[in-house]
PDB file of N, CA and C in Angstrom:
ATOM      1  N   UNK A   1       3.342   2.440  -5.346  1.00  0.00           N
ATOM      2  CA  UNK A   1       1.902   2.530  -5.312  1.00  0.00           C
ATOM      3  C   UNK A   1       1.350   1.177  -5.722  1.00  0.00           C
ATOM      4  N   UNK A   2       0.441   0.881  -4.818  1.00  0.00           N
ATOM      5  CA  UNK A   2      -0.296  -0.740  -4.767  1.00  0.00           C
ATOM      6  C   UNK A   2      -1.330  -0.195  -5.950  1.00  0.00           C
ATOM      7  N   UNK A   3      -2.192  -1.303  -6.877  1.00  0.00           N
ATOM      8  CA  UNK A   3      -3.449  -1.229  -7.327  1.00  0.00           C
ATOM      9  C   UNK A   3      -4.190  -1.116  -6.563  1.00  0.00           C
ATOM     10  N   UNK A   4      -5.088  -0.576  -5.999  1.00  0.00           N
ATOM     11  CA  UNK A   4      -6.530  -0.669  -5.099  1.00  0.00           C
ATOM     12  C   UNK A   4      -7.499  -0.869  -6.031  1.00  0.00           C
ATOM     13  N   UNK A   5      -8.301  -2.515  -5.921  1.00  0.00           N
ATOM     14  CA  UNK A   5      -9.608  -2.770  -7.136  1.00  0.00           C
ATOM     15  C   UNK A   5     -10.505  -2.904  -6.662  1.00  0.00           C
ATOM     16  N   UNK A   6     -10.491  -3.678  -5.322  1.00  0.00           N
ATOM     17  CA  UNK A   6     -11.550  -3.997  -4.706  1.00  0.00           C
ATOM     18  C   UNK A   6     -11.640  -3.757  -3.090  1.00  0.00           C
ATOM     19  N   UNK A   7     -10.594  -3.502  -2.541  1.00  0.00           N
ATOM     20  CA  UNK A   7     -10.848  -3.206  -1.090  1.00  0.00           C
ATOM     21  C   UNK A   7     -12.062  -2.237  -0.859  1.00  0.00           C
ATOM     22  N   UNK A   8     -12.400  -0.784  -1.117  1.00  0.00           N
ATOM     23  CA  UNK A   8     -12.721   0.295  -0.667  1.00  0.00           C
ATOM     24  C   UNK A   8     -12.030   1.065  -0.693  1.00  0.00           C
ATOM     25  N   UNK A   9     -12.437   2.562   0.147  1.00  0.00           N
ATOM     26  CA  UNK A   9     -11.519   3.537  -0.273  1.00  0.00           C
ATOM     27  C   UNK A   9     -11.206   3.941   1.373  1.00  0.00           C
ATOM     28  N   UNK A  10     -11.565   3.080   2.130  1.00  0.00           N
ATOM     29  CA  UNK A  10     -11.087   3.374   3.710  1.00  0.00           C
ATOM     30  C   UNK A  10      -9.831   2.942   3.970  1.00  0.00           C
ATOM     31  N   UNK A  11      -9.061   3.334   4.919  1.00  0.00           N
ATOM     32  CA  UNK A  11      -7.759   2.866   5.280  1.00  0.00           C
ATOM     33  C   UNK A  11      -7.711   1.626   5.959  1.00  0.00           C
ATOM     34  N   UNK A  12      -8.433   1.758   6.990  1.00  0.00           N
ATOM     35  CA  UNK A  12      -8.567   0.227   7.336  1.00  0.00           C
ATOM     36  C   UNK A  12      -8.423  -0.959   6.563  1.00  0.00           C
ATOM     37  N   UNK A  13      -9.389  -0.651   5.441  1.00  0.00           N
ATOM     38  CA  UNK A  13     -10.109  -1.737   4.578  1.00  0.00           C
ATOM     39  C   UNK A  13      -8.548  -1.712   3.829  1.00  0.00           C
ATOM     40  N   UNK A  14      -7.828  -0.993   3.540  1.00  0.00           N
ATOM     41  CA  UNK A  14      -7.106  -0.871   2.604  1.00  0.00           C
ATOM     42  C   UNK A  14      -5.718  -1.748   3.291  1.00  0.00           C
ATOM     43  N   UNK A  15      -5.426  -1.454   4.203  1.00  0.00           N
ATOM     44  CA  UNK A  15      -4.907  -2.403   5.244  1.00  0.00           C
ATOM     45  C   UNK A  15      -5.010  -3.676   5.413  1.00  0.00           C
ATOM     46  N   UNK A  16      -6.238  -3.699   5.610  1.00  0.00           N
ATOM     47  CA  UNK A  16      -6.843  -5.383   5.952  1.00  0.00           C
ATOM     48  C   UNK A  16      -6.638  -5.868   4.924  1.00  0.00           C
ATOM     49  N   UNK A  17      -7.004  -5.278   3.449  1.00  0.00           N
ATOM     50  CA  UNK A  17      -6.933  -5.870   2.283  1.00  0.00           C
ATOM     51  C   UNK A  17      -5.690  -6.303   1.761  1.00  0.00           C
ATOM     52  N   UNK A  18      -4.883  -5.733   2.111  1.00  0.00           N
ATOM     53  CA  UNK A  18      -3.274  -5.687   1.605  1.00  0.00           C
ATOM     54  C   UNK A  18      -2.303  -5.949   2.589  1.00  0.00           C
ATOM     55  N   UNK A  19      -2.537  -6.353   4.023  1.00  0.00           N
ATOM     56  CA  UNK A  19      -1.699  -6.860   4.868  1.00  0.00           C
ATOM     57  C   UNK A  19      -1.078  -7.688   4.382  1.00  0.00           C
ATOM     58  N   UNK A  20      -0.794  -8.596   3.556  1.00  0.00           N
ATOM     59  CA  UNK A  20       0.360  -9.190   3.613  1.00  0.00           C
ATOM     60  C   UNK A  20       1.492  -8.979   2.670  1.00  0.00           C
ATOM     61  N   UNK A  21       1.280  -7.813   1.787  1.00  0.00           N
ATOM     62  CA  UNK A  21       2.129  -7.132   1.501  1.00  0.00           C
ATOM     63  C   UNK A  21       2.791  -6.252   2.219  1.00  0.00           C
ATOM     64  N   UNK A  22       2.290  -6.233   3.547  1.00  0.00           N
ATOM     65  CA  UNK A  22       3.524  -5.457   4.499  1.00  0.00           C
ATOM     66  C   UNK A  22       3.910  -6.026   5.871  1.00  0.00           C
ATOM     67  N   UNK A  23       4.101  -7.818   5.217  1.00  0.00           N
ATOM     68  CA  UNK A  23       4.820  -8.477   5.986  1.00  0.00           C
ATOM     69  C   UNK A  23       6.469  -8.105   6.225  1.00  0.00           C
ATOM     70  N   UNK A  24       6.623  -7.913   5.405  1.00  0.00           N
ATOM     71  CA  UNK A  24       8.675  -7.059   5.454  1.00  0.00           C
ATOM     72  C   UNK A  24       8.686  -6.110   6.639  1.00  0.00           C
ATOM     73  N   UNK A  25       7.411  -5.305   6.552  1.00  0.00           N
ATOM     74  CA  UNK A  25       7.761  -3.779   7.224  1.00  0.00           C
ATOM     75  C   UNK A  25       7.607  -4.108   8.928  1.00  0.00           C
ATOM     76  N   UNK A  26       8.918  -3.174   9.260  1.00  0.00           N
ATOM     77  CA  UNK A  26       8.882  -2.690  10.648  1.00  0.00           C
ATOM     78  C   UNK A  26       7.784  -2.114  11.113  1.00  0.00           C
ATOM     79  N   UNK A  27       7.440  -1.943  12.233  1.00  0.00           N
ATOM     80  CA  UNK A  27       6.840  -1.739  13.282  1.00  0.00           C
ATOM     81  C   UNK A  27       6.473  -0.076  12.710  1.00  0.00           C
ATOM     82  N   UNK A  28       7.597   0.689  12.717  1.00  0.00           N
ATOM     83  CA  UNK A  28       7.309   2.010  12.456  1.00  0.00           C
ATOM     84  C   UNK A  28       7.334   2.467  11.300  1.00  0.00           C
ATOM     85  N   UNK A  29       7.003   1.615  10.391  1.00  0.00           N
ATOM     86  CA  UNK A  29       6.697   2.000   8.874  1.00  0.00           C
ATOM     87  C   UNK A  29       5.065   2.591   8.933  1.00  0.00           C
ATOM     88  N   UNK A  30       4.592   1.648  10.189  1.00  0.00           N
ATOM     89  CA  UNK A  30       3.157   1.969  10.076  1.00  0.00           C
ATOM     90  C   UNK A  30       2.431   2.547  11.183  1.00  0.00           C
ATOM     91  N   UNK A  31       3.215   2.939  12.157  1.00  0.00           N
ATOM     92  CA  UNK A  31       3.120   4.442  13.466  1.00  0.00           C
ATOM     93  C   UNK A  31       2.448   5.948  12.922  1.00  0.00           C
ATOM     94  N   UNK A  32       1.147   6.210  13.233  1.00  0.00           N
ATOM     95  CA  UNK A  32       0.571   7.053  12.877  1.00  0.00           C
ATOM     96  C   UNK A  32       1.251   8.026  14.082  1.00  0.00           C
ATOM     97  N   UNK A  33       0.991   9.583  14.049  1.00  0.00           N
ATOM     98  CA  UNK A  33       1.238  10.444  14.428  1.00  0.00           C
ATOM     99  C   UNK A  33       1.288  10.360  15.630  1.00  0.00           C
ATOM    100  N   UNK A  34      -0.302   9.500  16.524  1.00  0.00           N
ATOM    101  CA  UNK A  34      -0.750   9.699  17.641  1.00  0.00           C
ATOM    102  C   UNK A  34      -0.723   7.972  18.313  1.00  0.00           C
ATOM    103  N   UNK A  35      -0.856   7.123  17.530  1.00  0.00           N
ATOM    104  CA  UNK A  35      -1.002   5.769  17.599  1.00  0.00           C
ATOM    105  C   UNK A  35      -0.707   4.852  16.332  1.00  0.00           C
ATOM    106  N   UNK A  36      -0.232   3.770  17.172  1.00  0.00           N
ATOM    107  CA  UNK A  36       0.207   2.604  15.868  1.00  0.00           C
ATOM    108  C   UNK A  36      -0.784   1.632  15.771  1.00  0.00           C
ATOM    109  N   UNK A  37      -0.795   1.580  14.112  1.00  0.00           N
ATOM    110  CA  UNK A  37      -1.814   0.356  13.474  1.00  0.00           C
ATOM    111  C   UNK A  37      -1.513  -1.172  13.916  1.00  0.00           C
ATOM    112  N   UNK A  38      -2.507  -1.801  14.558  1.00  0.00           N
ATOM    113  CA  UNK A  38      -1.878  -3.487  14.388  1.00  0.00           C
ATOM    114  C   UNK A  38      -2.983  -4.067  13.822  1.00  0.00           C
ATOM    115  N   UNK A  39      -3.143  -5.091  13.175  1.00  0.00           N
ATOM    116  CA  UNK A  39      -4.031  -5.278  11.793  1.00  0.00           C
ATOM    117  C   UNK A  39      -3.944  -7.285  12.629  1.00  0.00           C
ATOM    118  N   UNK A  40      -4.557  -7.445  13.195  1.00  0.00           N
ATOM    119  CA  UNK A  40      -4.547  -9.149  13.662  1.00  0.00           C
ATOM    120  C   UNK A  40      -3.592  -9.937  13.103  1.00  0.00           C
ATOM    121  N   UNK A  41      -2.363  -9.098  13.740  1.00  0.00           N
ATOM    122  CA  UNK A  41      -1.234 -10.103  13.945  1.00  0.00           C
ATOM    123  C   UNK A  41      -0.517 -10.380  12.700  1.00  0.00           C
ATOM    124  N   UNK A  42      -0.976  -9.685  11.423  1.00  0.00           N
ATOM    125  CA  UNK A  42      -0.114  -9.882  10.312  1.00  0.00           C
ATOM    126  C   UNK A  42       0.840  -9.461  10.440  1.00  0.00           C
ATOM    127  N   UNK A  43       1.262  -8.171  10.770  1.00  0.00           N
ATOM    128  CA  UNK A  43       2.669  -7.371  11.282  1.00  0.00           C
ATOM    129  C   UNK A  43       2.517  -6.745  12.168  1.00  0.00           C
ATOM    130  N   UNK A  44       3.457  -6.102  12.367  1.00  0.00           N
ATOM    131  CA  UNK A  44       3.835  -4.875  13.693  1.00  0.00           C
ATOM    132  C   UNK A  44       4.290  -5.367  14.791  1.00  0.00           C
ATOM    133  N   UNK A  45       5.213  -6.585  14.413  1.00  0.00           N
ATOM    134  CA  UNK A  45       5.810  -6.967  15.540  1.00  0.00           C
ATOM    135  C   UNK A  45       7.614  -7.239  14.648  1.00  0.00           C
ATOM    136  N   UNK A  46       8.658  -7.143  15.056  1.00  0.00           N
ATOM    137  CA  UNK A  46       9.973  -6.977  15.143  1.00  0.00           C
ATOM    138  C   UNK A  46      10.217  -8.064  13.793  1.00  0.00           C
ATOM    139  N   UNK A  47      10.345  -8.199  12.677  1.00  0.00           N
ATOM    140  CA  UNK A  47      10.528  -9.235  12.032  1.00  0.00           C
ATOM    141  C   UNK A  47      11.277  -9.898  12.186  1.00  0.00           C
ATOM    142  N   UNK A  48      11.719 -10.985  11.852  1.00  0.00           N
ATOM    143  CA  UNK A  48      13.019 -11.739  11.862  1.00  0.00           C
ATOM    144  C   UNK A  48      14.411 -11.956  10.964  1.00  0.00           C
ATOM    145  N   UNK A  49      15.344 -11.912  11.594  1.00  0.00           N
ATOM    146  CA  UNK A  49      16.610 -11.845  10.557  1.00  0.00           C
ATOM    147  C   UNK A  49      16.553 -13.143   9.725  1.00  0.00           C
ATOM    148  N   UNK A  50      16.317 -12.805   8.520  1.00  0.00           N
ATOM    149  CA  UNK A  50      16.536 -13.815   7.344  1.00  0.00           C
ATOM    150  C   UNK A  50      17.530 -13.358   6.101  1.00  0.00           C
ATOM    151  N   UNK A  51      18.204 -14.435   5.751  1.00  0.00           N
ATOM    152  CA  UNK A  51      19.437 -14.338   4.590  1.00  0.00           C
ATOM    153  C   UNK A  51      18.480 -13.446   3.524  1.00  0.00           C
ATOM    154  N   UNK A  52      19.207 -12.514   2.648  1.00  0.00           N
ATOM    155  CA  UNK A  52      18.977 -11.747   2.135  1.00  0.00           C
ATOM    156  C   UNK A  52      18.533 -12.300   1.008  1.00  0.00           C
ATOM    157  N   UNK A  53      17.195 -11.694   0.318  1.00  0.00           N
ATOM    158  CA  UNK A  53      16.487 -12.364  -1.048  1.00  0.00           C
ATOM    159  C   UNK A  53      15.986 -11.379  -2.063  1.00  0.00           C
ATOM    160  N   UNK A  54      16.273 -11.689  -3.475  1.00  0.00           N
ATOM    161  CA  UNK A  54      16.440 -10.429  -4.213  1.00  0.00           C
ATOM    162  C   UNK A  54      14.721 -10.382  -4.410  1.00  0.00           C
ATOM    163  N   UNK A  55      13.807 -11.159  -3.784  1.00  0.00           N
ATOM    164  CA  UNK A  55      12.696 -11.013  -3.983  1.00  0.00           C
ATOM    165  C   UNK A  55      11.656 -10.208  -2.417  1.00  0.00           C
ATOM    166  N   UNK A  56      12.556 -10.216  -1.609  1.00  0.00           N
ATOM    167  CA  UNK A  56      11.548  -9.423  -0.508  1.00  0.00           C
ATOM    168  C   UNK A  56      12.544  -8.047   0.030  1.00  0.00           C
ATOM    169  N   UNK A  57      11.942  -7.000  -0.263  1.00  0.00           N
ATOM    170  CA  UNK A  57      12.512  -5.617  -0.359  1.00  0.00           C
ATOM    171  C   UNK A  57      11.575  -5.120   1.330  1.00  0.00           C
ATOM    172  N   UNK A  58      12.709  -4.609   2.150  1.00  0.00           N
ATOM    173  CA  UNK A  58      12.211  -4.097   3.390  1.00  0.00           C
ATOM    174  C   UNK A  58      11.528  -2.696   3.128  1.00  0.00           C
ATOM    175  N   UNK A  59      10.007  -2.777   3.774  1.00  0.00           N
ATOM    176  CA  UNK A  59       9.358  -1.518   3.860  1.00  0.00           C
ATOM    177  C   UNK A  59       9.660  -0.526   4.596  1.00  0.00           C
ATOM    178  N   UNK A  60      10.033   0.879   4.381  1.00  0.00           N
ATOM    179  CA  UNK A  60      10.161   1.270   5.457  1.00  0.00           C
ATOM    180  C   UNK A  60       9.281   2.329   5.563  1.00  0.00           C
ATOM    181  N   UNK A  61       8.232   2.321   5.129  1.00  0.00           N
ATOM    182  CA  UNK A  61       7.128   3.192   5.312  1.00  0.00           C
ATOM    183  C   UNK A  61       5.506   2.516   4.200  1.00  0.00           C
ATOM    184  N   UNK A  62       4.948   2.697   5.078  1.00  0.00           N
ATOM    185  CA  UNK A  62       3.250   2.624   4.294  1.00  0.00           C
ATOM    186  C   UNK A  62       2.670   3.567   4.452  1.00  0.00           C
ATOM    187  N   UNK A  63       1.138   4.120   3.548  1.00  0.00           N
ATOM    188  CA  UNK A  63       0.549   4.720   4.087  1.00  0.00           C
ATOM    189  C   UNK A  63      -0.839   5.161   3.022  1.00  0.00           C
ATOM    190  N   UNK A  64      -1.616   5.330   3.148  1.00  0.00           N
ATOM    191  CA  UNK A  64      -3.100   5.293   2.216  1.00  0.00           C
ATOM    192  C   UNK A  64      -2.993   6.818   1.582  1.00  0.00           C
ATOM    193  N   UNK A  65      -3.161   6.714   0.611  1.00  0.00           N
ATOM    194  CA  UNK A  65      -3.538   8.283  -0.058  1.00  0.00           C
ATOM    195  C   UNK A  65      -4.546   7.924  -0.751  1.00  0.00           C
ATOM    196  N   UNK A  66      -4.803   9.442  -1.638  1.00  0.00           N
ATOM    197  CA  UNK A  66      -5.412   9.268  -2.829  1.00  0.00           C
ATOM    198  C   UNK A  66      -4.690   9.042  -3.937  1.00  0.00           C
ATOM    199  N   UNK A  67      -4.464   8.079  -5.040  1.00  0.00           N
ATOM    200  CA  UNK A  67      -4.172   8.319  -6.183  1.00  0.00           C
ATOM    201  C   UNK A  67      -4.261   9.209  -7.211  1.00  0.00           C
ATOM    202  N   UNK A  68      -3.360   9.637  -7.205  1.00  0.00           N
ATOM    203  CA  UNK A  68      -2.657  10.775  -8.018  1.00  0.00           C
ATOM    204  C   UNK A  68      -2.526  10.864  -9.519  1.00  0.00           C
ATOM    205  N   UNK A  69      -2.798  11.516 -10.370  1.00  0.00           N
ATOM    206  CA  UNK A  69      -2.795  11.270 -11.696  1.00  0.00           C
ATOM    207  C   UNK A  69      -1.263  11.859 -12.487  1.00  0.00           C
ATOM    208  N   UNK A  70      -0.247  10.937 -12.452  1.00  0.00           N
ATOM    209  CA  UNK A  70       0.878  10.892 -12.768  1.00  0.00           C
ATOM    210  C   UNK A  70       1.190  10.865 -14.478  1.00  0.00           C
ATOM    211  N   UNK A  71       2.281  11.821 -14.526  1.00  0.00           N
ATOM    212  CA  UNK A  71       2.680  11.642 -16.038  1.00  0.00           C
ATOM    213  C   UNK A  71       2.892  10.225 -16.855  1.00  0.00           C
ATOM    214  N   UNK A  72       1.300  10.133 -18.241  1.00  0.00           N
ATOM    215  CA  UNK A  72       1.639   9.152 -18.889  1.00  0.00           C
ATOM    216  C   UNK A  72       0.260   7.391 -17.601  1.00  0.00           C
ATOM    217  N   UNK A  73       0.394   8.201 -16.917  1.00  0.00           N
ATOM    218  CA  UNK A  73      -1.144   7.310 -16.647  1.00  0.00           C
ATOM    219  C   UNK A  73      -1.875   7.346 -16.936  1.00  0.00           C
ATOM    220  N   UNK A  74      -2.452   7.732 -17.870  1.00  0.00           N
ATOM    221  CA  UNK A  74      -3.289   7.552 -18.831  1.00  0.00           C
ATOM    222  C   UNK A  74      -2.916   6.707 -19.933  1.00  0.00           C
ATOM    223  N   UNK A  75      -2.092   6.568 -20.658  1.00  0.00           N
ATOM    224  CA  UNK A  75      -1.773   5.873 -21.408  1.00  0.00           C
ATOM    225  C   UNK A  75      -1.279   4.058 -21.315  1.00  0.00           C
ATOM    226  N   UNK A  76      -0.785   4.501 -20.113  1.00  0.00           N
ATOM    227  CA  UNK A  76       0.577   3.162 -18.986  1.00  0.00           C
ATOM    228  C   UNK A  76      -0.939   1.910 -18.442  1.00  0.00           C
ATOM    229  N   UNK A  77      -1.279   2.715 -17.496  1.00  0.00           N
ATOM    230  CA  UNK A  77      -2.107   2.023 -16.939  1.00  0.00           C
ATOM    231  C   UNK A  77      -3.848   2.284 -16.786  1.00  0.00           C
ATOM    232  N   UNK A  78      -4.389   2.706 -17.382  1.00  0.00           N
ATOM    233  CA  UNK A  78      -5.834   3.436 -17.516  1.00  0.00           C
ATOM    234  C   UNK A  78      -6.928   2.407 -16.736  1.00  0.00           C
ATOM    235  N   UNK A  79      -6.850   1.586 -16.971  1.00  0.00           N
ATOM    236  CA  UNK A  79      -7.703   0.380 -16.697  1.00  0.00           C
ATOM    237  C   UNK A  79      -7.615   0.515 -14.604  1.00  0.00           C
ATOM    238  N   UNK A  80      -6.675   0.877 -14.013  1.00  0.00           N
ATOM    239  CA  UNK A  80      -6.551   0.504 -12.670  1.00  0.00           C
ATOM    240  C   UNK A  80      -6.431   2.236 -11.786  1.00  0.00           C
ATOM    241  N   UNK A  81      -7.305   3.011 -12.784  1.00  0.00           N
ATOM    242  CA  UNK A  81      -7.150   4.474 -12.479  1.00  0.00           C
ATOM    243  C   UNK A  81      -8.843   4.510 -11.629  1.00  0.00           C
ATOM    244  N   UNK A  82      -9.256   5.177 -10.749  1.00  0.00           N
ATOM    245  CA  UNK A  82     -10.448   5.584 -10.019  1.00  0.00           C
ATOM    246  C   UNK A  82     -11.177   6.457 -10.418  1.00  0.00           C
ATOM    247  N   UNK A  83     -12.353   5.765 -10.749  1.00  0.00           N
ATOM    248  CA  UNK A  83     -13.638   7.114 -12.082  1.00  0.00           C
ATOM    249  C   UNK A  83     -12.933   7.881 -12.179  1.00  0.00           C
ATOM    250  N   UNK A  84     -13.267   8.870 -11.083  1.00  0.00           N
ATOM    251  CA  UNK A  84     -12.751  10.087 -11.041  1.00  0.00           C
ATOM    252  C   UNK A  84     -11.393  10.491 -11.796  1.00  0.00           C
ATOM    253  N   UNK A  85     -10.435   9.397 -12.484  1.00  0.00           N
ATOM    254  CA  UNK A  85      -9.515   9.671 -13.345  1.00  0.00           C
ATOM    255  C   UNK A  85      -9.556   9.246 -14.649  1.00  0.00           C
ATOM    256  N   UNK A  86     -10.133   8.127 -14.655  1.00  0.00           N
ATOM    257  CA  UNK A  86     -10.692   8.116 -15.949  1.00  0.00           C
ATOM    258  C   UNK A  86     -12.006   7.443 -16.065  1.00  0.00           C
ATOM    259  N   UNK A  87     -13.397   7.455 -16.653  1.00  0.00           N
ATOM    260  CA  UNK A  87     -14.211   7.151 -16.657  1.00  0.00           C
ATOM    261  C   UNK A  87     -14.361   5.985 -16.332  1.00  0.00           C
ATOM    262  N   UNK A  88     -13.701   4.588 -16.876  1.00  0.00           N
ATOM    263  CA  UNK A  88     -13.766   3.432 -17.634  1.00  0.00           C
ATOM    264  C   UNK A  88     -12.722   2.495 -16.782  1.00  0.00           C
ATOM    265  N   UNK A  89     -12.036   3.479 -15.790  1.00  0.00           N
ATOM    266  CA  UNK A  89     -11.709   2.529 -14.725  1.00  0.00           C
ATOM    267  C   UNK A  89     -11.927   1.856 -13.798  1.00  0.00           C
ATOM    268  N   UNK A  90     -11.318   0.483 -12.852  1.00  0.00           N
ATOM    269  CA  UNK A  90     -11.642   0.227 -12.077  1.00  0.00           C
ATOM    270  C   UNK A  90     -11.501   0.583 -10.791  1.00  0.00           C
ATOM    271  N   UNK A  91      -9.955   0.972 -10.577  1.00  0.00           N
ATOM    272  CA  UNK A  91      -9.933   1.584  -8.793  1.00  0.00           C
ATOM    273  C   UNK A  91     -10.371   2.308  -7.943  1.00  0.00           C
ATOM    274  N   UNK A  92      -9.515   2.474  -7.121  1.00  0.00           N
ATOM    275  CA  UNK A  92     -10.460   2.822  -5.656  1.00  0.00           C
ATOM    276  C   UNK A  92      -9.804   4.376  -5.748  1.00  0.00           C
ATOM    277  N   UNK A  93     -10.234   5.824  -4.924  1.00  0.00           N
ATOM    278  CA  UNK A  93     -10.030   6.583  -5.087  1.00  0.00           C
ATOM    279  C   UNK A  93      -8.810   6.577  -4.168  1.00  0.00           C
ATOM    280  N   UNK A  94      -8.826   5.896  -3.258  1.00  0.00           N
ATOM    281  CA  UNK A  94      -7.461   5.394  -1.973  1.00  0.00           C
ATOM    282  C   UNK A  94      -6.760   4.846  -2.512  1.00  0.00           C
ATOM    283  N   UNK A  95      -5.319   4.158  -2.351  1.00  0.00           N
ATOM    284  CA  UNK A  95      -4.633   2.941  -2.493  1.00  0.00           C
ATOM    285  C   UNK A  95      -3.518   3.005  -1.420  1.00  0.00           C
ATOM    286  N   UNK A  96      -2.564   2.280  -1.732  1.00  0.00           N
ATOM    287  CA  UNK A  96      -1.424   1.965  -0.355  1.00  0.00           C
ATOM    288  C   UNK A  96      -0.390   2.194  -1.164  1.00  0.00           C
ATOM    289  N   UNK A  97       0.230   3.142  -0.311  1.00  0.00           N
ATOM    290  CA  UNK A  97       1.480   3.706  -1.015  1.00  0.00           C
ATOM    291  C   UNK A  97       2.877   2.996  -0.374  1.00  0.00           C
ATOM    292  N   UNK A  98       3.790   2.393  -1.034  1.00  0.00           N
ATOM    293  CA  UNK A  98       5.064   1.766  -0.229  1.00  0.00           C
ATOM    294  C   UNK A  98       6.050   2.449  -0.110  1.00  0.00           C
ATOM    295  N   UNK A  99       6.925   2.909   1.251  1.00  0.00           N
ATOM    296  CA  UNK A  99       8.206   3.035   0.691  1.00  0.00           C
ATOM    297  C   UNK A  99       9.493   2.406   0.917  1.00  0.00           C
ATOM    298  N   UNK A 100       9.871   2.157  -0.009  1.00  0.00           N
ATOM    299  CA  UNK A 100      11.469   0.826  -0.027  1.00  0.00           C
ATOM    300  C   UNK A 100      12.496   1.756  -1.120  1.00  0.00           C
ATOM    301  N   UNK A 101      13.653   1.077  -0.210  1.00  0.00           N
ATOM    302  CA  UNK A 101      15.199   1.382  -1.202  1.00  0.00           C
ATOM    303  C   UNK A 101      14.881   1.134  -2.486  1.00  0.00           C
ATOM    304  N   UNK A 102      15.157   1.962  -3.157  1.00  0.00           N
ATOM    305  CA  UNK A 102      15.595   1.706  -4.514  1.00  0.00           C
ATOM    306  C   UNK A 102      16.021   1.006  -4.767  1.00  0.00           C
TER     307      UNK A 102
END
């Protein structure tokens, strides 16, 4: 789960905002049901084979939810929680959810 602070709470926006955190991901990390997202050329095209780096982890799925109020978020991270979870926060009620290997 990404922070969402300032994008909005639309998917698009949430996309546009955070495209280049899903420079790693394949093509079909980000294939909606009916049609696939392409976001001006940041991704969604075949990446390229590069030597392996303990710093870029392949996506193999994205996707916008709502943020969820998880055990101990309140305490962990409060500050980057959406009103609606805690008063006194800043985020968005959306964010971008990743999924990568463990």
């Amino acid at each position: 789960m990404m922070w969402n602070i300032g994008a909005g709470s639309s998917s698009d926006a949430i996309l546009r905002s955070m495209s280049m955190e899903l420079v790693p991901a394949c093509p079909q990390a980000l294939t909606k049901e009916q049609e696939e997202i392409a976001l001006d050329g940041h991704f969604g095209t075949v990446p390229k084979r590069l030597t392996a780096h303990p710093n870029v982890i392949t996506v193999y799925r994205a996707f916008t939810a709502e943020v969820p109020l998880l055990p101990g978020a309140q305490e962990e991270y409060p500050d980057v929680l959406p009103a609606r979870l805690n008063p006194q926060g800043l985020g968005s009620n959306r964010t971008l959810f990743l999924v990568m290997k463990k």
